[in-house]
C-alpha atoms as a PDB file:
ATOM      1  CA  UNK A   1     -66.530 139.208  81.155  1.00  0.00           C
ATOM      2  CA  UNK A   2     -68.904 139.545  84.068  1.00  0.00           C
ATOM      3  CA  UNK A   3     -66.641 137.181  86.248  1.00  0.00           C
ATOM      4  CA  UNK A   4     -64.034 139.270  85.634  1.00  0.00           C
ATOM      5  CA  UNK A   5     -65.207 142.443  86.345  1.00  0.00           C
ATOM      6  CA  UNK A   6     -66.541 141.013  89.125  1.00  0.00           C
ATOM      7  CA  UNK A   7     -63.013 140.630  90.503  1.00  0.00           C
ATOM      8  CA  UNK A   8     -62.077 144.027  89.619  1.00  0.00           C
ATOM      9  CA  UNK A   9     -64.962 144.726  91.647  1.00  0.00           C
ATOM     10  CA  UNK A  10     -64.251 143.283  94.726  1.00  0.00           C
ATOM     11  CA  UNK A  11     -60.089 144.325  94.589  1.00  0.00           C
ATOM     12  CA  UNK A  12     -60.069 147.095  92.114  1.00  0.00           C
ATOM     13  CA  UNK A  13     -57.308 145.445  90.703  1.00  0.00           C
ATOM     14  CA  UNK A  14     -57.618 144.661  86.710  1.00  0.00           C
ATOM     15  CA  UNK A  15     -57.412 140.672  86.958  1.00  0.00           C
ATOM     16  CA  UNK A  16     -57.885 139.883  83.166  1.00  0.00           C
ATOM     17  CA  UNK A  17     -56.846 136.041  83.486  1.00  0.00           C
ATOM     18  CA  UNK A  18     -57.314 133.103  85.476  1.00  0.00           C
ATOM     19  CA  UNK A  19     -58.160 129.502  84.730  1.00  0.00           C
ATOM     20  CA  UNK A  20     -60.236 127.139  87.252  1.00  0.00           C
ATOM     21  CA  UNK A  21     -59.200 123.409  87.068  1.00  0.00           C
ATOM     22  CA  UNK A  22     -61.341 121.351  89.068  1.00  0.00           C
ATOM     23  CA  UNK A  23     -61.334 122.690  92.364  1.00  0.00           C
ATOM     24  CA  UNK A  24     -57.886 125.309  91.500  1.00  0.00           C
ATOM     25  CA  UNK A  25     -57.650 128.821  90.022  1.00  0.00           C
ATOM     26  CA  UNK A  26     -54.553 129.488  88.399  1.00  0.00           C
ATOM     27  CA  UNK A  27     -53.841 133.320  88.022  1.00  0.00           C
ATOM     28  CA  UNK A  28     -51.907 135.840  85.893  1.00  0.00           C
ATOM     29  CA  UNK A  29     -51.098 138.073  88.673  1.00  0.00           C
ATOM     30  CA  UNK A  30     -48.417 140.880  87.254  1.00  0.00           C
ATOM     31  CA  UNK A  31     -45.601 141.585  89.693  1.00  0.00           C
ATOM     32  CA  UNK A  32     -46.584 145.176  90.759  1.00  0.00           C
ATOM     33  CA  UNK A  33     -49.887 143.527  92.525  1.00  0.00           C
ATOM     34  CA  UNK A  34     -47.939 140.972  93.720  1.00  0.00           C
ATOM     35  CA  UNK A  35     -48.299 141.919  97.500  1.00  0.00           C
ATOM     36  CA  UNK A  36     -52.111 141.850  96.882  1.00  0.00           C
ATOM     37  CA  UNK A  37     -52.099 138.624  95.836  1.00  0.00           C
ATOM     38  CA  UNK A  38     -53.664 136.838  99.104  1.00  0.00           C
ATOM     39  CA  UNK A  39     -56.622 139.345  98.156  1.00  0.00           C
ATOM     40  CA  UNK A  40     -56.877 138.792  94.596  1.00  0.00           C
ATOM     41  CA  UNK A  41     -57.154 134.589  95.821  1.00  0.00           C
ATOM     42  CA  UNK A  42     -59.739 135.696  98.483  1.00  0.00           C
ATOM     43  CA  UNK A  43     -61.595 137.339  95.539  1.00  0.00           C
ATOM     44  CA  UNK A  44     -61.745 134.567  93.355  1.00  0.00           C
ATOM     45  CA  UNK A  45     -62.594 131.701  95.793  1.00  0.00           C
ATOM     46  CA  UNK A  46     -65.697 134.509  96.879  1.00  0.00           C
ATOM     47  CA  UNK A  47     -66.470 134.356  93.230  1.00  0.00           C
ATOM     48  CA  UNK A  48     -65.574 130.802  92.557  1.00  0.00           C
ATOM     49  CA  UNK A  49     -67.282 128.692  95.349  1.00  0.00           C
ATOM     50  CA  UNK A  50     -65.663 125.255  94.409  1.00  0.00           C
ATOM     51  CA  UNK A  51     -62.293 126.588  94.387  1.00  0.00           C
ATOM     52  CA  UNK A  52     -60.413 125.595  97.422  1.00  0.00           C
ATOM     53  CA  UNK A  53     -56.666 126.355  96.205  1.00  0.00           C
ATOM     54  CA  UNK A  54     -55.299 129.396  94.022  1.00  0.00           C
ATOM     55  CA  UNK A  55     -51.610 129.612  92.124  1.00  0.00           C
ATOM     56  CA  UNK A  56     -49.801 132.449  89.981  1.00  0.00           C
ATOM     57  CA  UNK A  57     -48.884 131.232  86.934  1.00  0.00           C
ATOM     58  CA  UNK A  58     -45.877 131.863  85.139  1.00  0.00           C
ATOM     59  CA  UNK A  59     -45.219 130.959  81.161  1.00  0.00           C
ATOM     60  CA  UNK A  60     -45.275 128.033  79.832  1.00  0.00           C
ATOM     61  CA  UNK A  61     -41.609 126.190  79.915  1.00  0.00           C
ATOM     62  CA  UNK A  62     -40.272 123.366  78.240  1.00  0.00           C
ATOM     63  CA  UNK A  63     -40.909 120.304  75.860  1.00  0.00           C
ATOM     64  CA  UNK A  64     -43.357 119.124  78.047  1.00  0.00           C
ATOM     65  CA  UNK A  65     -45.222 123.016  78.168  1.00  0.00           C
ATOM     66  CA  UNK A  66     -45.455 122.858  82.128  1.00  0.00           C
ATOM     67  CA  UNK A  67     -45.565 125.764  84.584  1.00  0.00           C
ATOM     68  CA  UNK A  68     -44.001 126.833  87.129  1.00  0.00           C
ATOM     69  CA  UNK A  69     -47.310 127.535  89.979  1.00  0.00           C
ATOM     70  CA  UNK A  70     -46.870 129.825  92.923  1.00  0.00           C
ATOM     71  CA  UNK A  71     -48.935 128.622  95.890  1.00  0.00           C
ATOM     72  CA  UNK A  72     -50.864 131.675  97.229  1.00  0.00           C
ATOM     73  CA  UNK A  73     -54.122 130.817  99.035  1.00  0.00           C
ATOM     74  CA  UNK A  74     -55.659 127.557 100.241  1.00  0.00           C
ATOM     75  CA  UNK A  75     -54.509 123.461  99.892  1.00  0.00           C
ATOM     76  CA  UNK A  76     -50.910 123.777  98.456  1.00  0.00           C
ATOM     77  CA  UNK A  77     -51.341 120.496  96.331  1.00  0.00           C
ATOM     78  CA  UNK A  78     -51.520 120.701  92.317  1.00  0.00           C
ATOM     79  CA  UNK A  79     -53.687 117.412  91.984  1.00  0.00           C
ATOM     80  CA  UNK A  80     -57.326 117.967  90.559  1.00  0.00           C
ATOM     81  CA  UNK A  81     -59.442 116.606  88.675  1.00  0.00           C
ATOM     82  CA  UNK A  82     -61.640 118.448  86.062  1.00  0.00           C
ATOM     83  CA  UNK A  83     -64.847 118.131  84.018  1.00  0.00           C
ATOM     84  CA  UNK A  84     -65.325 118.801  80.777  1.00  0.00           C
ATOM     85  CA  UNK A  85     -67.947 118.139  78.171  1.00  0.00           C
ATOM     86  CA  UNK A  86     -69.043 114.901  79.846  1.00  0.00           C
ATOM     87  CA  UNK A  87     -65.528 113.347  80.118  1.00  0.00           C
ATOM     88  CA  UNK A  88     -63.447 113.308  83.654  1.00  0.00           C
ATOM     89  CA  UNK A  89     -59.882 114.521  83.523  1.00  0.00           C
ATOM     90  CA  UNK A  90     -57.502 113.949  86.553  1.00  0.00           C
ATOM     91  CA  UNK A  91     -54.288 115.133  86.667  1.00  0.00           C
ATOM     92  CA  UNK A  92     -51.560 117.916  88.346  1.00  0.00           C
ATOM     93  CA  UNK A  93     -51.939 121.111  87.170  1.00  0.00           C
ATOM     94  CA  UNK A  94     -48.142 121.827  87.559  1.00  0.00           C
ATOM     95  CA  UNK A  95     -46.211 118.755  85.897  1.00  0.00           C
ATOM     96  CA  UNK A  96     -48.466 118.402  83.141  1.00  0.00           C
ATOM     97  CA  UNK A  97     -50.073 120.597  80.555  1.00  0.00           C
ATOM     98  CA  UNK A  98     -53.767 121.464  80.350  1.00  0.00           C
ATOM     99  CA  UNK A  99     -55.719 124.700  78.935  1.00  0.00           C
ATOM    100  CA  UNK A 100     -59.752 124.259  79.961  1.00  0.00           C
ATOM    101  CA  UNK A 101     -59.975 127.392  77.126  1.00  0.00           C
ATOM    102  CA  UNK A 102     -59.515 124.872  74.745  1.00  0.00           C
ATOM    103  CA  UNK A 103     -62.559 122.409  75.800  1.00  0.00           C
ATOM    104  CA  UNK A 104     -64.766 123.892  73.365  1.00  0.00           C
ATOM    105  CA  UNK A 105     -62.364 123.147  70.752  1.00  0.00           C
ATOM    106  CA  UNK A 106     -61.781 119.690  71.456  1.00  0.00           C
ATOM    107  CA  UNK A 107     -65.870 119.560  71.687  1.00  0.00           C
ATOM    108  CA  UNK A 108     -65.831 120.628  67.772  1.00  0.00           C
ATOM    109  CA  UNK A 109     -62.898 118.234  66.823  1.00  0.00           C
ATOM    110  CA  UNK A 110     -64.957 115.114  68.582  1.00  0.00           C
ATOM    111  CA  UNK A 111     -68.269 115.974  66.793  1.00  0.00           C
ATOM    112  CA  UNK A 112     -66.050 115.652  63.239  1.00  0.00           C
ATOM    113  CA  UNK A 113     -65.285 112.463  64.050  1.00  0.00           C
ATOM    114  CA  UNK A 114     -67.314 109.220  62.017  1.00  0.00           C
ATOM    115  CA  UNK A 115     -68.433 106.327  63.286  1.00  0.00           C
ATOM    116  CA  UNK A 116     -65.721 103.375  62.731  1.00  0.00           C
ATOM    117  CA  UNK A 117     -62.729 105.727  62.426  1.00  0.00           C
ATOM    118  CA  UNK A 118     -59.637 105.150  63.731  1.00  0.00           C
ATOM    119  CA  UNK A 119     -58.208 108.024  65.000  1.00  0.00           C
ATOM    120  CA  UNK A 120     -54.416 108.970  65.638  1.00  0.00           C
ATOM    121  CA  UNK A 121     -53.699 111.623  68.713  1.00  0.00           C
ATOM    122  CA  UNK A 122     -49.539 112.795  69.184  1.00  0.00           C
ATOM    123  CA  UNK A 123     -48.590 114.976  71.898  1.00  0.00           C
ATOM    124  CA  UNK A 124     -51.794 113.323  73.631  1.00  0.00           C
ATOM    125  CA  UNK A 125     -51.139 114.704  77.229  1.00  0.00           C
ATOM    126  CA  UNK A 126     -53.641 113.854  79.487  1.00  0.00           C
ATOM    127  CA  UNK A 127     -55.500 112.596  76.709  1.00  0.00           C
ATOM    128  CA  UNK A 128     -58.771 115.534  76.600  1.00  0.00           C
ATOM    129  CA  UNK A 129     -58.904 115.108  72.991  1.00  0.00           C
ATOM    130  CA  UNK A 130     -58.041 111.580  73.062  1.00  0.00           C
ATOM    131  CA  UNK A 131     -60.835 110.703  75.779  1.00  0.00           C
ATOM    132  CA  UNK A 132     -63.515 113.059  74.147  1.00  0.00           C
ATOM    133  CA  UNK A 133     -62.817 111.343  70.999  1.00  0.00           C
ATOM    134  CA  UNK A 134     -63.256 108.127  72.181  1.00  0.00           C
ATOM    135  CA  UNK A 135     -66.494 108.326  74.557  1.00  0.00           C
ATOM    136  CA  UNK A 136     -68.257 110.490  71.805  1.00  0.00           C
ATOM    137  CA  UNK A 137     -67.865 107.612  69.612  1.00  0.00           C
ATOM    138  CA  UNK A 138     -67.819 104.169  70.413  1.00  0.00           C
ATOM    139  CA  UNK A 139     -67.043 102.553  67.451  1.00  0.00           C
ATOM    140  CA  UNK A 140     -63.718 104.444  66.673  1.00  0.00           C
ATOM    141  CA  UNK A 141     -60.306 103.171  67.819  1.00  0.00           C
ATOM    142  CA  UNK A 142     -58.158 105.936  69.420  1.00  0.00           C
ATOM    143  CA  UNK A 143     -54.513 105.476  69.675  1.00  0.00           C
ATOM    144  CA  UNK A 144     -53.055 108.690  71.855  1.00  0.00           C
ATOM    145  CA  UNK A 145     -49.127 108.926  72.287  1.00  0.00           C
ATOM    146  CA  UNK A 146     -47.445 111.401  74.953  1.00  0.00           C
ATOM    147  CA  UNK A 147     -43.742 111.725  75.744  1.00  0.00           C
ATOM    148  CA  UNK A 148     -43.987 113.080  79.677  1.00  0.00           C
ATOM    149  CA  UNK A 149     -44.558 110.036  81.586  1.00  0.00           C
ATOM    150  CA  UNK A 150     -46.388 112.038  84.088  1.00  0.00           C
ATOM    151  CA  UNK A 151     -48.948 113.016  81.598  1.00  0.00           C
ATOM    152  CA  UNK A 152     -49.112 109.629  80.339  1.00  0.00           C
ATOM    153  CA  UNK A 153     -50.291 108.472  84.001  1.00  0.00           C
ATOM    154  CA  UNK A 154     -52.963 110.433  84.366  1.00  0.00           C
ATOM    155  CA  UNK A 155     -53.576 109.859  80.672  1.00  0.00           C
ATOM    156  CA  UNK A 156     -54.328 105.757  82.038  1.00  0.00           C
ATOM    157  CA  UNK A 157     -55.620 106.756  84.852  1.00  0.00           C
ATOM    158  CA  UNK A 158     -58.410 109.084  82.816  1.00  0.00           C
ATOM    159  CA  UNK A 159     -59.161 105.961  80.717  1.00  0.00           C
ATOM    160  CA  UNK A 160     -60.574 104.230  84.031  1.00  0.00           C
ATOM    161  CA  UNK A 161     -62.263 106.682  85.450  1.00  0.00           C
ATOM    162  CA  UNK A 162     -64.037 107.381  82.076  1.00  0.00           C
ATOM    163  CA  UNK A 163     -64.640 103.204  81.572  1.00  0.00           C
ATOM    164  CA  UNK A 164     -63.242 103.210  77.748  1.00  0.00           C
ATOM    165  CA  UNK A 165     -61.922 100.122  76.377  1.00  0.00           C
ATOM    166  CA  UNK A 166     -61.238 101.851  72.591  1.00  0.00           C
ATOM    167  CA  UNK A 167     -58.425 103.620  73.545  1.00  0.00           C
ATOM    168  CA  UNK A 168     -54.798 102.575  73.032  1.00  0.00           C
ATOM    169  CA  UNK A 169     -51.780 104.957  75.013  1.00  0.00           C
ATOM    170  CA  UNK A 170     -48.289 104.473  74.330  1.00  0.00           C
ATOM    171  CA  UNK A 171     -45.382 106.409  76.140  1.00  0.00           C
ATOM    172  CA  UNK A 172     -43.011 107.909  73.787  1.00  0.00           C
ATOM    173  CA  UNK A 173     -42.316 109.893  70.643  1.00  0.00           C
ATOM    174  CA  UNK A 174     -44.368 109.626  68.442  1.00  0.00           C
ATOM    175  CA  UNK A 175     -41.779 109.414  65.330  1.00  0.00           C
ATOM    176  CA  UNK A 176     -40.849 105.907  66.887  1.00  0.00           C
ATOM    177  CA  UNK A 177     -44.461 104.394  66.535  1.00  0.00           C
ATOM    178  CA  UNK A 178     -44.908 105.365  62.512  1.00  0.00           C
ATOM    179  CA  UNK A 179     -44.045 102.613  60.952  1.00  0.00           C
ATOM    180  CA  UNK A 180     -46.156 100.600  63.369  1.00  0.00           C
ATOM    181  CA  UNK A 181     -49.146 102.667  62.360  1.00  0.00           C
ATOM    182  CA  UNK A 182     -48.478 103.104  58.945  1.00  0.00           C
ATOM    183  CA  UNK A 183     -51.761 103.642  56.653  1.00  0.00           C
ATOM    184  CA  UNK A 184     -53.815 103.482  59.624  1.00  0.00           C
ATOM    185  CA  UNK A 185     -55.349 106.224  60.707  1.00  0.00           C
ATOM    186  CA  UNK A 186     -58.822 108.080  59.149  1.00  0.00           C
ATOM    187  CA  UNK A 187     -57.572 111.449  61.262  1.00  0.00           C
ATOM    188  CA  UNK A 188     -54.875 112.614  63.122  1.00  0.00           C
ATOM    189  CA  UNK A 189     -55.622 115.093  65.837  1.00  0.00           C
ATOM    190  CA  UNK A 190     -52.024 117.017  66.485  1.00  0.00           C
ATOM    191  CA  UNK A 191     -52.803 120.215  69.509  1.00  0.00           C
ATOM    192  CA  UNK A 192     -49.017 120.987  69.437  1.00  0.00           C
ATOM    193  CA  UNK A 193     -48.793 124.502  68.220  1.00  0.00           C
ATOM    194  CA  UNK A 194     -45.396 125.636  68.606  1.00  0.00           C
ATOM    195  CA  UNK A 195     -43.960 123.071  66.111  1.00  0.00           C
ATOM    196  CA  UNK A 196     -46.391 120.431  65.122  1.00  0.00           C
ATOM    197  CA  UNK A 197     -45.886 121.426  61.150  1.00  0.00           C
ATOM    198  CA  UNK A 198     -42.756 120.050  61.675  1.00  0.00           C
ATOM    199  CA  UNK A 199     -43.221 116.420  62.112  1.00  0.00           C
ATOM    200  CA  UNK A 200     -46.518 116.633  59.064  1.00  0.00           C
ATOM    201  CA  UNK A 201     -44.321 114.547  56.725  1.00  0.00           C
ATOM    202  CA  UNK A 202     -43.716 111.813  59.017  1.00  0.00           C
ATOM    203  CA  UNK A 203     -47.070 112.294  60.022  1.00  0.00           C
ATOM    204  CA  UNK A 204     -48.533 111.373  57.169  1.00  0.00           C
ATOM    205  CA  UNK A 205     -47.438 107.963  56.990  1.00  0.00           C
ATOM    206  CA  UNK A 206     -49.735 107.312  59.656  1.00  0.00           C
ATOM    207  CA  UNK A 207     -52.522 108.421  57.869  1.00  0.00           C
ATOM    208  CA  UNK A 208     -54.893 106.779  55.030  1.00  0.00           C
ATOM    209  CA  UNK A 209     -55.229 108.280  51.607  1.00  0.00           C
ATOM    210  CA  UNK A 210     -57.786 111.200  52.350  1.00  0.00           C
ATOM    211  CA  UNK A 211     -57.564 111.079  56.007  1.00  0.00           C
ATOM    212  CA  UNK A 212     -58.128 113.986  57.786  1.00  0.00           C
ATOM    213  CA  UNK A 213     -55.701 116.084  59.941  1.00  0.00           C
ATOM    214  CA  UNK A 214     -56.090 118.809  62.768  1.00  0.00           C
ATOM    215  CA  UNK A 215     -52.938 120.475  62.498  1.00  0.00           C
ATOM    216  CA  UNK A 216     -52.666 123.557  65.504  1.00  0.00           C
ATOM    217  CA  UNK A 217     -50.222 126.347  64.346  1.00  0.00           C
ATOM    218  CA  UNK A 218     -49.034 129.283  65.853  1.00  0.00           C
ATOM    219  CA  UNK A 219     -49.457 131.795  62.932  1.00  0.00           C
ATOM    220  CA  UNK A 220     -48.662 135.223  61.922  1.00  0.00           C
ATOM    221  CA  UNK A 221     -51.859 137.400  62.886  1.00  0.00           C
ATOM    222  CA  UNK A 222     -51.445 139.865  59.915  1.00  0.00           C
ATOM    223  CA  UNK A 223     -52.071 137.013  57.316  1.00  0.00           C
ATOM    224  CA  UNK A 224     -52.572 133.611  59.219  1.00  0.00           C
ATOM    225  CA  UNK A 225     -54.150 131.446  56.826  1.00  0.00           C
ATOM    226  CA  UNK A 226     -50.942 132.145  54.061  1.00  0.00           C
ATOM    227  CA  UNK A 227     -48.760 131.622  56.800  1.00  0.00           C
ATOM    228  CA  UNK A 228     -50.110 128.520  58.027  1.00  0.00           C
ATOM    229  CA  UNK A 229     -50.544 127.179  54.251  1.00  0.00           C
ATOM    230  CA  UNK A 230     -46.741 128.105  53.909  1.00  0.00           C
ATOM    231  CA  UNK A 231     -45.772 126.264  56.666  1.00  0.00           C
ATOM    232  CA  UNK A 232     -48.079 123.126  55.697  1.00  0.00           C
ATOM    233  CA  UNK A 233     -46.684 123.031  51.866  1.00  0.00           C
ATOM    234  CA  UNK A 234     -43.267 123.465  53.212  1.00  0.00           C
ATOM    235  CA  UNK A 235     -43.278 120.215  55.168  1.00  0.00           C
ATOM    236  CA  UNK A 236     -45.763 118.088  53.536  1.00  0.00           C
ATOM    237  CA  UNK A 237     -44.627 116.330  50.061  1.00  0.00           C
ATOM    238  CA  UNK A 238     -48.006 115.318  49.568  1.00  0.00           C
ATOM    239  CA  UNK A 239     -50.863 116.902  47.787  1.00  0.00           C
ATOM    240  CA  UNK A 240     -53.533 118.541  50.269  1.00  0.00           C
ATOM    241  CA  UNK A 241     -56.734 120.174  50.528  1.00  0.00           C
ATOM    242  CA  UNK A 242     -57.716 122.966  52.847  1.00  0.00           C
ATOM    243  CA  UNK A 243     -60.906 121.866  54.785  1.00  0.00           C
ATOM    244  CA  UNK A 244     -61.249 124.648  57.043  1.00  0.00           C
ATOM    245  CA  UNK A 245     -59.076 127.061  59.390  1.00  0.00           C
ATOM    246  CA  UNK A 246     -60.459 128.233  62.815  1.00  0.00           C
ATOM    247  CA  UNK A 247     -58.423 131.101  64.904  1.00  0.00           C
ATOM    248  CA  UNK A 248     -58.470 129.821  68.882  1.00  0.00           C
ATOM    249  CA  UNK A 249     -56.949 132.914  70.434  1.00  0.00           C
ATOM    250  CA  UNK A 250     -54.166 135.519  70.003  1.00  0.00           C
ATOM    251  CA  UNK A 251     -51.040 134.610  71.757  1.00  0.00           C
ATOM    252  CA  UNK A 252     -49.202 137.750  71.240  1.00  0.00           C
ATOM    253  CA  UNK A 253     -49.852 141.101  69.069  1.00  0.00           C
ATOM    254  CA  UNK A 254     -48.512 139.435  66.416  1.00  0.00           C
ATOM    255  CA  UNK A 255     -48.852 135.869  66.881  1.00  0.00           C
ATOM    256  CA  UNK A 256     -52.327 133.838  66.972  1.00  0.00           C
ATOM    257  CA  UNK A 257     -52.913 130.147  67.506  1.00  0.00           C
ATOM    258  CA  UNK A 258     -55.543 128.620  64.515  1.00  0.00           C
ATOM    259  CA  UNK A 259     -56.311 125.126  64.144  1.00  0.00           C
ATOM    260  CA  UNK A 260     -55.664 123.948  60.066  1.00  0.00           C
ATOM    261  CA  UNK A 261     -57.917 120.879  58.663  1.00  0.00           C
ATOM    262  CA  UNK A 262     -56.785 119.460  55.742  1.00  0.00           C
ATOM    263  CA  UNK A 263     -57.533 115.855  53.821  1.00  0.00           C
ATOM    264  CA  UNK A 264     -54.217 114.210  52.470  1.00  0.00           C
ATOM    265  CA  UNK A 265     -54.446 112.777  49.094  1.00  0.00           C
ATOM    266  CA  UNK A 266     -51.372 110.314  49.310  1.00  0.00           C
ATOM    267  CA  UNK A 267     -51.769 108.154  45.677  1.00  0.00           C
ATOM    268  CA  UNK A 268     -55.124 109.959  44.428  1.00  0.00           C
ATOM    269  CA  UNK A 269     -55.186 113.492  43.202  1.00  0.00           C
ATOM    270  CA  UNK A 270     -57.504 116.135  44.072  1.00  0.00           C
END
């Protein structure tokens, strides 16, 4: 809140979001401040010191939830590379998705994780959770899979520059690698919201009698947890437990993205 107002401060225009990757800000600038936007950039790299480069952002598009960036103010390239709870992330802020609001997140997801798991990630991206996973502990395997072969570069190229060597990546969908993985995993980690309820039953092949899953939802805000439970029972034959729910952040009036954790029980029952 106090960056922000500090924004307002310096343009008097009401700024309410902006993301800084690495050494870029990436800005929600509406279109009636639009020929103000080389002063709302000024404002932020003022604020921000690192900052060297500063896009609009537009919505998210696509299977592979990219944007389309508008280069306002400083270096025009969309390579960065961030930091984020002790773990290095490279990658272009452009072809790939990202969200640094969700770092504290991923920090809750990694500290659930056991010694000696092994630990499924779809729709891996860059591999944030993935990598965080893996570095916080040692003794887990971590397989991550990501369709956009972009993502999947910097996804390797993370894995170096973080020195991990229990971390598997495999380019793909992830519906073509169950049966590979079959029984494996003690948690799946799946940050898809749009649709991720939709692939729970193949899914949870992959996992272990009582393994754990992260499922992310977009939910209706009036009554999320029923209509995240409906959407779980509706596409999971198996029996479940509700571990805990956590809301991340509205998304619309009516919409809000929570994260659902729930332990399978495949042959035993409850």
């Amino acid at each position: 809140m106090v960056i922000i107002l500090r924004i307002r401060d310096i343009t008097g225009i009401p700024i309410t979001s902006y993301d800084i990757i690495g050494d870029k800000a990436v800005v929600y600038i509406p279109d009636e401040y639009m020929d103000r936007a080389r002063e709302i950039a000024e404002a932020i790299v003022k604020v921000h010191k690192r900052v060297k480069s500063v896009f609009r952002k537009n919505p998210v598009e696509g299977e592979y939830r990219t944007r389309r960036l508008e280069h306002i103010y400083g270096d025009p390239g969309t390579e960065t590379i961030t930091r984020e709870n002790g773990i290095i992330l490279k990658l272009d802020i452009e072809k790939v998705f990202y969200s640094p609001r969700m770092s504290n997140d991923r920090k809750i997801i990694a500290s659930k994780v056991r010694s000696g798991e092994n630990v499924f990630v779809p729709f891996a991206g860059v591999g944030p959770y993935a990598i965080l996973i893996a570095k916080s502990c040692e003794r887990c395997k971590v397989v991550g899979i990501e369709k956009n072969s972009t993502a999947v570069f910097y996804f390797r190229e993370n894995i170096r520059l973080n020195r991990l060597n229990n971390i598997e990546v495999i380019e793909g969908d992830v519906l073509d690698y169950v049966d590979m993985y079959r029984d494996w995993a003690d948690r799946i980690v799946m940050p898809l919201p749009k649709d991720s309820y939709n692939y729970l039953n193949r899914l949870s092949d992959v996992a272990k009698d009582s393994g754990i899953l992260h499922i992310y939802m977009f939910v209706d805000s009036r009554d999320p947890i029923e209509d995240g439970l409906t959407k779980i029972q509706s596409n999971l034959s198996h029996k479940f437990e509700l571990l805990e729910t956590r809301r991340l952040r509205g998304y619309s009036k009516t919409i809000d993205e929570y994260v659902f954790e729930i332990r399978l029980y495949k042959t035993s029952g409850l």
